[in-house]
N, C-alpha and C. Protein backbone atom coordinates (compact mmCIF):
# COMPACT_ATOMS: atom_id res chain seq x y z
N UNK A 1 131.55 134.93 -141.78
CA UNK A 1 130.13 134.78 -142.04
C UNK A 1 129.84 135.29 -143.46
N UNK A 2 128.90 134.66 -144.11
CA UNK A 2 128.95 134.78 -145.48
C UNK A 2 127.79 136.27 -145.75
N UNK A 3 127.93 136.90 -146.52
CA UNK A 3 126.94 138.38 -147.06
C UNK A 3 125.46 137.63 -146.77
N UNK A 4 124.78 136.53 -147.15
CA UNK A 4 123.58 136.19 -147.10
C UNK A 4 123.02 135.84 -145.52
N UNK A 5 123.75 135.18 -144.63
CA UNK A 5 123.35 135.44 -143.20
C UNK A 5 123.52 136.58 -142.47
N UNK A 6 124.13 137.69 -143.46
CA UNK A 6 123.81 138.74 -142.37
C UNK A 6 122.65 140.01 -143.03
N UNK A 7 121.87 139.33 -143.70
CA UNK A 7 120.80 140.28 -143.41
C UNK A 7 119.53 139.37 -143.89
N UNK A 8 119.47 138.19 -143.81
CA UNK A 8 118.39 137.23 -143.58
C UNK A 8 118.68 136.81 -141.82
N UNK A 9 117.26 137.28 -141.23
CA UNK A 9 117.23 136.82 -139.84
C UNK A 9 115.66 136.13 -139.93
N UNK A 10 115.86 135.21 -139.37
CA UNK A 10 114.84 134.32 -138.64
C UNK A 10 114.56 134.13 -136.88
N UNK A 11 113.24 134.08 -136.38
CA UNK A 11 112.31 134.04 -134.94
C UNK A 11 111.44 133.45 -135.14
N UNK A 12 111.34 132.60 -133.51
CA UNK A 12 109.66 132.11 -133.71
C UNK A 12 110.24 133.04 -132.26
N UNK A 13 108.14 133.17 -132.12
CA UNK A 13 108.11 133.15 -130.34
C UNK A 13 106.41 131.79 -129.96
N UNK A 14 106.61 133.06 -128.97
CA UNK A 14 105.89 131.90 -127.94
C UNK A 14 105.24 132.62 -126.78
N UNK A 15 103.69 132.64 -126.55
CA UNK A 15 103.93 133.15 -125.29
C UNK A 15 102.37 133.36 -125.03
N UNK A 16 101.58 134.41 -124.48
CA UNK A 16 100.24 133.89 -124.42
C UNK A 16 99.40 135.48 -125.50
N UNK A 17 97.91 134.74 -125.76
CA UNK A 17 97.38 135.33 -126.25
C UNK A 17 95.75 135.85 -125.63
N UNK A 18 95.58 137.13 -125.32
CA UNK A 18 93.88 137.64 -124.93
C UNK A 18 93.11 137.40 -125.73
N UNK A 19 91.97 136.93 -125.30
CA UNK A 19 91.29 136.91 -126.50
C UNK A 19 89.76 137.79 -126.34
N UNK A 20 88.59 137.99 -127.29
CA UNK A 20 87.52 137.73 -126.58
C UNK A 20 86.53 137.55 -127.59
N UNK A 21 85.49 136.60 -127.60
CA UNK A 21 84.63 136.22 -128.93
C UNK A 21 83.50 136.66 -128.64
N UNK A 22 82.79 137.77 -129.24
CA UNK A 22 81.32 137.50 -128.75
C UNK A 22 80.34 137.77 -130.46
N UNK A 23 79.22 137.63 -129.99
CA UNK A 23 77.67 137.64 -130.99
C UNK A 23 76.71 137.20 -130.94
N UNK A 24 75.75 137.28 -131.71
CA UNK A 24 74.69 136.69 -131.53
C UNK A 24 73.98 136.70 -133.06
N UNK A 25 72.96 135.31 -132.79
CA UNK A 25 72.32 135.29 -134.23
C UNK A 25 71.03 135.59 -133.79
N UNK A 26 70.23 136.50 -134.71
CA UNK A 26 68.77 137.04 -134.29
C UNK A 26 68.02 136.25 -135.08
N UNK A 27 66.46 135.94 -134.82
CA UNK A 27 65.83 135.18 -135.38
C UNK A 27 64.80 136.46 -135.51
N UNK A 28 63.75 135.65 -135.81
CA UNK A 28 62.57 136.91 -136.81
C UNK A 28 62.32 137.63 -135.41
N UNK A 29 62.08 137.18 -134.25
CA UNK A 29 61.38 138.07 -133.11
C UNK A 29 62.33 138.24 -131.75
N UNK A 30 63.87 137.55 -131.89
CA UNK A 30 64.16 137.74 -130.45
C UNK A 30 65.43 137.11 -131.10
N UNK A 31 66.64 137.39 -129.91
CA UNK A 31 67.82 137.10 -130.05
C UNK A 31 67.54 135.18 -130.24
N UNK A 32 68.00 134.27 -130.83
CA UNK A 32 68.11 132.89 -130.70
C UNK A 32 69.47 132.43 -130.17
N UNK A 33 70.56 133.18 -130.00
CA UNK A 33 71.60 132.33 -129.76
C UNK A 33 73.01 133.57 -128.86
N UNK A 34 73.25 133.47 -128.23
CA UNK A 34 74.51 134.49 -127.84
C UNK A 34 75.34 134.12 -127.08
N UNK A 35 76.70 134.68 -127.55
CA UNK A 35 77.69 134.45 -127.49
C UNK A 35 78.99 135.38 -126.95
N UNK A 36 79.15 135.04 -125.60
CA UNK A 36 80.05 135.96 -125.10
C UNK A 36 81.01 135.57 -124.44
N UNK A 37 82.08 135.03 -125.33
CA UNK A 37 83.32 134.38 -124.17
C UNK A 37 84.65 135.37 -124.03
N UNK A 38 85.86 134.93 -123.62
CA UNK A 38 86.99 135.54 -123.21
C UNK A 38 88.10 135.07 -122.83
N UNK A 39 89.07 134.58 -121.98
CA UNK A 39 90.04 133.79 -121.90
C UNK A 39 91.44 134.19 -122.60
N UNK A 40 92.45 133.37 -122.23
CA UNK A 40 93.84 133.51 -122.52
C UNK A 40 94.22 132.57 -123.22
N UNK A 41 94.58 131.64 -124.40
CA UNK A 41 95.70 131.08 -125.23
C UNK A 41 97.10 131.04 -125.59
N UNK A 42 97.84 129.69 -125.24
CA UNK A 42 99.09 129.66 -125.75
C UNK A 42 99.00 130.04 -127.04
N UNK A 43 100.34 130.95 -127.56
CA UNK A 43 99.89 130.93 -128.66
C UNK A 43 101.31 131.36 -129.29
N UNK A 44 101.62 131.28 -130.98
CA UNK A 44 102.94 130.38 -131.35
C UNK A 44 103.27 131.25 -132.71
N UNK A 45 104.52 131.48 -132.77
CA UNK A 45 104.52 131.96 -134.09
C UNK A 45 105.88 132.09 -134.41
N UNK A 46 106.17 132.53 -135.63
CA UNK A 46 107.62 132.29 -136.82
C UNK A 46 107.86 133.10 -137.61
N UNK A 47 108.84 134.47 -138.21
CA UNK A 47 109.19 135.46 -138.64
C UNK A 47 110.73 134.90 -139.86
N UNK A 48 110.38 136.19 -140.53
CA UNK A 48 111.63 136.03 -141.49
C UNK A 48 111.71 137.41 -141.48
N UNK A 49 112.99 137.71 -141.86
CA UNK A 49 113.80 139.18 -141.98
C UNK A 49 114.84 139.31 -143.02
N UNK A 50 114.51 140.47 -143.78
CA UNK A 50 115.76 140.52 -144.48
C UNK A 50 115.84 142.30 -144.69
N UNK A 51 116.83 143.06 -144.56
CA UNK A 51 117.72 144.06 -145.02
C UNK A 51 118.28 144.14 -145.85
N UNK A 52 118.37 145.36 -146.69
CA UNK A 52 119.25 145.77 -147.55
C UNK A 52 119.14 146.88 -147.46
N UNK A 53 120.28 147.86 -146.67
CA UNK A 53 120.54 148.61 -146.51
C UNK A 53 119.42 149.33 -145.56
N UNK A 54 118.89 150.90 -145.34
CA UNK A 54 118.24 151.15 -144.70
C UNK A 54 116.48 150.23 -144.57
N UNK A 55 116.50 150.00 -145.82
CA UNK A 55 114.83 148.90 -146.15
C UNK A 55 115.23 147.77 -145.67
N UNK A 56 114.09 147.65 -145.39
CA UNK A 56 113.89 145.87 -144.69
C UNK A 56 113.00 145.39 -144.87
N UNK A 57 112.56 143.86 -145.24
CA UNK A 57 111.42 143.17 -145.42
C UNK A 57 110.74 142.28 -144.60
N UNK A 58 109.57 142.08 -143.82
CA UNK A 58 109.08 140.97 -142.94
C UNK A 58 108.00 140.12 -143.38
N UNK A 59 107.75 139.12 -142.95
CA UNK A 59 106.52 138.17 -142.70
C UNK A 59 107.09 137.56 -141.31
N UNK A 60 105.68 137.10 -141.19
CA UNK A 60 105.76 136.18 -140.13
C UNK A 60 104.17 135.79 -140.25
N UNK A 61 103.80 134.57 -139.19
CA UNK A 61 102.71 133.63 -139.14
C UNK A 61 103.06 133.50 -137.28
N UNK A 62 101.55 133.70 -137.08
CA UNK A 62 100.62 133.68 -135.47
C UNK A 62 99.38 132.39 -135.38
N UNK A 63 99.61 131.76 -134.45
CA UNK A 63 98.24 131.02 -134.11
C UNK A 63 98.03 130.82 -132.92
N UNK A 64 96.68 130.78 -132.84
CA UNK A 64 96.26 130.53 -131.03
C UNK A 64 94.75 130.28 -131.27
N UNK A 65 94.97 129.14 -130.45
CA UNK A 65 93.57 128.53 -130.16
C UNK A 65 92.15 129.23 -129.62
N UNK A 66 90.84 129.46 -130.10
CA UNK A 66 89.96 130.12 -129.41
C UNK A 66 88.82 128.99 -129.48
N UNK A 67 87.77 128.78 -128.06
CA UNK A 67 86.88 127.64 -128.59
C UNK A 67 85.73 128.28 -129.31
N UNK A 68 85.01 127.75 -129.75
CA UNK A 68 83.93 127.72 -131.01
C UNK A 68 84.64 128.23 -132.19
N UNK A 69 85.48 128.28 -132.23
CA UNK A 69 86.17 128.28 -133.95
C UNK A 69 87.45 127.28 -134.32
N UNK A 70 88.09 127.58 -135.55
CA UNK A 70 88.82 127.11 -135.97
C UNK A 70 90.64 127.23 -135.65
N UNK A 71 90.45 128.48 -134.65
CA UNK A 71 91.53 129.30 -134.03
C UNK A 71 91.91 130.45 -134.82
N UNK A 72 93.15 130.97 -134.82
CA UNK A 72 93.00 132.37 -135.10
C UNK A 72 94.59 132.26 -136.09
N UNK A 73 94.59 132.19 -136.90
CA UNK A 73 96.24 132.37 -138.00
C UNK A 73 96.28 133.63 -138.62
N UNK A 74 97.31 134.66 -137.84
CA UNK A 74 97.45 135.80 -138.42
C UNK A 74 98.40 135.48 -139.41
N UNK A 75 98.42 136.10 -140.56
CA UNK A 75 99.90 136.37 -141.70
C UNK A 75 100.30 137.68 -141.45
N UNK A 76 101.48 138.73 -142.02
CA UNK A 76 101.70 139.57 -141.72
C UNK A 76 102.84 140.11 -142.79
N UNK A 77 102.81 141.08 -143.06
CA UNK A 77 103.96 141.39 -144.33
C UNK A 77 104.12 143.27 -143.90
N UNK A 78 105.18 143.60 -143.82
CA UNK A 78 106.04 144.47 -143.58
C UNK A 78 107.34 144.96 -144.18
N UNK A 79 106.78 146.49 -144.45
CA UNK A 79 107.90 146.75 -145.27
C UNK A 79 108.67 148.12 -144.01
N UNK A 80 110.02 148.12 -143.77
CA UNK A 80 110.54 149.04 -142.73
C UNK A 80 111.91 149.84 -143.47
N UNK A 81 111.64 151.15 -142.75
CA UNK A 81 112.94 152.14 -143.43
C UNK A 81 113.64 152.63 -142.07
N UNK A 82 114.75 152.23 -142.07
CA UNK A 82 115.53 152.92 -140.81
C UNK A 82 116.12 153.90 -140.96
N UNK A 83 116.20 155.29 -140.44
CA UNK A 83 117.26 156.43 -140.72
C UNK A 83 117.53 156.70 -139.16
């Protein structure tokens, strides 16, 4: 195995997501609109890894569907020290 596959690792997963959305928009004299949902989503995502020596570097990318929006895309960046 060559020096570069062993400390570049790659994952997706898979599996479900909680959610819960709530709010409301107020108008001049009284609530006009509210919003209180909740529910569970499939929901999907993909990682990169790399080491050098005790440091290590991550990203990865999350999505899962919620209704009244656009859904939810986490990014994520991580820096790790092992002793």
């Amino acid at each position: 195995m060559d020096k570069q596959a062993k400390i570049i690792h790659t994952d997706g997963k898979a599996g479900g997501a909680r959610w819960t959305l709530s709010g409301n928009l107020q108008g001049p004299n009284s609530t006009l609109l509210a919003l209180n949902r909740s529910g569970t989503s499939f929901a999907w995502g993909a990682g990169i890894q790399a080491h050098w020596g005790p440091i290590g570097g991550r990203l990865e990318y999350e999505h899962f569907q919620m209704p009244y929006t656009d859904g939810a895309r986490l990014y994520t960046a991580a820096v790790t020290f092992t002793f």
